[in-house]
Protein backbone atom coordinates (compact mmCIF):
# COMPACT_ATOMS: atom_id res chain seq x y z
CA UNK A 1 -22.90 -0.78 -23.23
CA UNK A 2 -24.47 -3.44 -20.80
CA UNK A 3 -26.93 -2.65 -18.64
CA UNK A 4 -25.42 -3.01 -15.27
CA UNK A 5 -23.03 -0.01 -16.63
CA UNK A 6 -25.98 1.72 -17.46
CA UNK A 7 -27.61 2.06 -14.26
CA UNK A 8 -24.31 2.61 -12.66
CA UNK A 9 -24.25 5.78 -14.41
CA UNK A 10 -27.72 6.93 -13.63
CA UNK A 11 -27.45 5.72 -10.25
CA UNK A 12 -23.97 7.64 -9.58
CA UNK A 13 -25.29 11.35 -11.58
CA UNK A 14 -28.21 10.75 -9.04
CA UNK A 15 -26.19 10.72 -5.82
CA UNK A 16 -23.80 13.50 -7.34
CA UNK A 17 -27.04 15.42 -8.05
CA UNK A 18 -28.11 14.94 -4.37
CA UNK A 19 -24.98 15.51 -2.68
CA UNK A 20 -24.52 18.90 -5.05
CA UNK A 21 -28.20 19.79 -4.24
CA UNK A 22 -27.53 19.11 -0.77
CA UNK A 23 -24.09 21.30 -0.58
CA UNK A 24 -26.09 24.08 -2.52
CA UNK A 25 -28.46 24.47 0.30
CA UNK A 26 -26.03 24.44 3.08
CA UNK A 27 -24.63 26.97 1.11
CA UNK A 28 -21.17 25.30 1.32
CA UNK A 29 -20.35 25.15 -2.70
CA UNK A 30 -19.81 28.24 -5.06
CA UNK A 31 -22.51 28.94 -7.98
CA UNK A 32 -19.32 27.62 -10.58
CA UNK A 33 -18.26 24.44 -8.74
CA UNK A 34 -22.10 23.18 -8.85
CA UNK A 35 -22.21 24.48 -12.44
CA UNK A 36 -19.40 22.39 -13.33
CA UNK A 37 -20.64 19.34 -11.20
CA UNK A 38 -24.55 19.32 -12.78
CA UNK A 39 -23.01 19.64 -16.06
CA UNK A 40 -21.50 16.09 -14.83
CA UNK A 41 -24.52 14.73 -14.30
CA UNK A 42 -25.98 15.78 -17.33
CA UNK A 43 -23.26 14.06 -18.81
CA UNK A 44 -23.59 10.80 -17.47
CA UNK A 45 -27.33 10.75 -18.17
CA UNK A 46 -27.16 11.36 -21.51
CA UNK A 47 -24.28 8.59 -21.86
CA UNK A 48 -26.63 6.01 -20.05
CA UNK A 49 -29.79 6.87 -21.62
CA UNK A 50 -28.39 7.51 -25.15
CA UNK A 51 -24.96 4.84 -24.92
CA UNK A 52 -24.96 4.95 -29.01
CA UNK A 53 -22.95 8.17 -28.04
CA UNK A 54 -20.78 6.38 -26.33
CA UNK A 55 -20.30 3.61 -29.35
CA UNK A 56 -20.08 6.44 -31.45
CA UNK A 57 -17.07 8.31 -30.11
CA UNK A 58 -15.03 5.21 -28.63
CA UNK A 59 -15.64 4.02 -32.65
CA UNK A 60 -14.05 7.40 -33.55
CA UNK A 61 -11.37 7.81 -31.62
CA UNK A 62 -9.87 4.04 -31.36
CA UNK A 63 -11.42 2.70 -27.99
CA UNK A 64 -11.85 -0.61 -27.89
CA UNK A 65 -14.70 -0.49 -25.53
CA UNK A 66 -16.76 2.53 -24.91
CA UNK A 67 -16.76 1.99 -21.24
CA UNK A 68 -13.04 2.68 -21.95
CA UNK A 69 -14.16 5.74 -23.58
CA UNK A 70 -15.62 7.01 -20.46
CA UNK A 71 -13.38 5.96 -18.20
CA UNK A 72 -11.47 7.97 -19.60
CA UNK A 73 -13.28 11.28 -20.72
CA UNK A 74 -13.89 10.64 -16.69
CA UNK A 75 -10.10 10.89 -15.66
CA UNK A 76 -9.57 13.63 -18.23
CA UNK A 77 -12.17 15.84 -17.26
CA UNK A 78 -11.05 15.26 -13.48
CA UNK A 79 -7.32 15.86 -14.44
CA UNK A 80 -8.68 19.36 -15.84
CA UNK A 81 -10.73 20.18 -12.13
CA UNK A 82 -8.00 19.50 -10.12
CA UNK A 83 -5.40 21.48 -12.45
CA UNK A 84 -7.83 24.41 -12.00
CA UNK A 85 -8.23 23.80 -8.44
CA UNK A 86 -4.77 23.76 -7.82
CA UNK A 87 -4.72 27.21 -9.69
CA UNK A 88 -7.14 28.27 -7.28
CA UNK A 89 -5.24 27.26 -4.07
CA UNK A 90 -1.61 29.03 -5.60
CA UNK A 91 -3.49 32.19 -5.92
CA UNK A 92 -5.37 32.48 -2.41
CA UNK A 93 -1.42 31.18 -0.94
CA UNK A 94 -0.52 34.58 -2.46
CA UNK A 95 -2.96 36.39 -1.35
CA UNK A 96 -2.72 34.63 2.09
CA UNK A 97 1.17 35.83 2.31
CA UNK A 98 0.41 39.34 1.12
CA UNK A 99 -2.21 40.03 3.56
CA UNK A 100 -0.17 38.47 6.32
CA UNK A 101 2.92 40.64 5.16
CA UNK A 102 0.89 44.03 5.14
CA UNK A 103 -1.02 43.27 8.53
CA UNK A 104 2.43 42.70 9.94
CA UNK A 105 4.09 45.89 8.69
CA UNK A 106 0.67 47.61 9.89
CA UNK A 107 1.10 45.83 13.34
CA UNK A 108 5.04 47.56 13.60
């Protein structure tokens, strides 16, 4: 892994660190979102201080390169988020329609 990818990484969990710091005090991000995100920067600080990891499991699993490797663990992991966002959203909709529905039978 070259070292221009390397300080990408650090540089990006740095800013993701900030910005999730930043969210935490305006108290605009739940305890399990900035869970989820610092366990993303953890992530991409161990792959840029420690890239044998990286060698390692692109060797393993077929990648040619391992900055395919992460690119990919990358879009994987953020395929998962937004499926359980989107799980999220579908359950406050219901709620949102059953509350309307019984405040409008209350309001008859």
């Amino acid at each position: 892994m070259n070292t221009p990818l390397r300080v990408s990484l650090i540089v990006c969990a740095l800013l993701i660190l900030l910005f999730v710091l930043r969210r935490i005090r305006k108290s605009n991000l739940e305890i399990a979102d900035s869970i989820f995100w610092l366990i993303i920067v953890v992530a991409l600080l161990v792959l840029a201080l420690f890239p044998q990891i990286a060698y390692w499991a692109s060797g393993v699993l077929g990648f040619d390169a391992p900055v395919n490797f992460i690119f990919c663990c990358g879009i994987l992991v953020l395929l998962v988020r937004t499926f359980t966002q989107d799980q999220k959203i579908c359950e406050l909709k219901k709620k949102l329609v059953r509350m309307a529905q019984s405040e409008a039978l209350r309001d008859r």
